[in-house]
Protein backbone atom coordinates (compact mmCIF):
# COMPACT_ATOMS: atom_id res chain seq x y z
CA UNK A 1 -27.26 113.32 -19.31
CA UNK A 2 -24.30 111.90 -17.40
CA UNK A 3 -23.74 107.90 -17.00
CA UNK A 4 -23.19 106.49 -13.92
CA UNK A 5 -19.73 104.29 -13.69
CA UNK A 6 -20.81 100.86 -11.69
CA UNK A 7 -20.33 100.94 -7.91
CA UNK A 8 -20.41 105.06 -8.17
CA UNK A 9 -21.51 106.41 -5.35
CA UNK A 10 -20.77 103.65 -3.26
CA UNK A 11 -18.15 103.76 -0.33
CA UNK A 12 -15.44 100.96 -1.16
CA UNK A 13 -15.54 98.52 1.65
CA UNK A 14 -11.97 97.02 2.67
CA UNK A 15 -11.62 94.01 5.10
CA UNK A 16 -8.60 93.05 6.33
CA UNK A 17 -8.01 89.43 6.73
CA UNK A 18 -8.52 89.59 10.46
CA UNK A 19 -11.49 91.31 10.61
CA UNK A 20 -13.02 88.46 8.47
CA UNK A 21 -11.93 85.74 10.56
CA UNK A 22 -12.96 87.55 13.76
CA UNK A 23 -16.66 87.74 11.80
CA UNK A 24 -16.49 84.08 11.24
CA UNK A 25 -15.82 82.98 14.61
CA UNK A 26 -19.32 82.06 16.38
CA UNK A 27 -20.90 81.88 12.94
CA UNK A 28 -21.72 79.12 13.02
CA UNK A 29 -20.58 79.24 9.36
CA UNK A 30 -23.79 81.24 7.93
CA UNK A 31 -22.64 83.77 5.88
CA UNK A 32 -25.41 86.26 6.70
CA UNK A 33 -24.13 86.40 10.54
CA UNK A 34 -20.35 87.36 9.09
CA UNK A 35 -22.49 89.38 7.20
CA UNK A 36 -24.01 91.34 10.52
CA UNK A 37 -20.90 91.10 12.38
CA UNK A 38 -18.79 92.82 9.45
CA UNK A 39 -21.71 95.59 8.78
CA UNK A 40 -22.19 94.73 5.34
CA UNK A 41 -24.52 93.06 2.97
CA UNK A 42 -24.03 89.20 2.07
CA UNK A 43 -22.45 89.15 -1.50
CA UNK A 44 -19.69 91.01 0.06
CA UNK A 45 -18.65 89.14 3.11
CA UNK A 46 -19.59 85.97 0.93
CA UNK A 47 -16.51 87.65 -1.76
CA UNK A 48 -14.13 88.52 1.41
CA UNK A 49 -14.55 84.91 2.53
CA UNK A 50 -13.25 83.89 -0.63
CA UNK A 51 -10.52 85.78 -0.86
CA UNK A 52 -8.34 85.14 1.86
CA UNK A 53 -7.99 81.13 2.46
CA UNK A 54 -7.63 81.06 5.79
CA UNK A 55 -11.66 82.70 5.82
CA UNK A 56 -12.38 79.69 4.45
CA UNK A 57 -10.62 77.36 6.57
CA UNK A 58 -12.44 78.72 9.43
CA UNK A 59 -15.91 78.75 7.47
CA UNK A 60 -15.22 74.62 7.34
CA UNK A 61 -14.04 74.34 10.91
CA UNK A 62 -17.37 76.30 11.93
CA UNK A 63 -19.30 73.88 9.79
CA UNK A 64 -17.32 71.35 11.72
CA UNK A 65 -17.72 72.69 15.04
CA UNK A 66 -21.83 72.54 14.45
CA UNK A 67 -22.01 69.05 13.66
């Protein structure tokens, strides 16, 4: 019996810093709409947002911009 490795099977999903702000913009800072925007599932735009600082500049001037 073989073992899986984690994430086998799984394309590797790689967003470039731009494509994550252009998900955030109109998102009225809701993760699940960068989410549908980027074409992934939330944990990883969620991850992406965190790992570029200017995502999460914009995901606090979107907070902003609703209130």
């Amino acid at each position: 019996m073989s073992e899986k490795k984690k994430g086998a099977g799984r394309n590797p999903i790689n967003f470039t810093e731009d494509q994550v702000l252009e998900a955030i913009s109109g998102s009225l800072a809701i993760v699940s709409r960068v989410a549908k925007k980027l074409n992934c599932d939330w944990t990883t735009a969620d991850n992406y947002i965190k790992k570029y600082p200017a995502a999460i500049e914009a995901m606090r001037a979107e907070e902003q911009s609703v209130l």
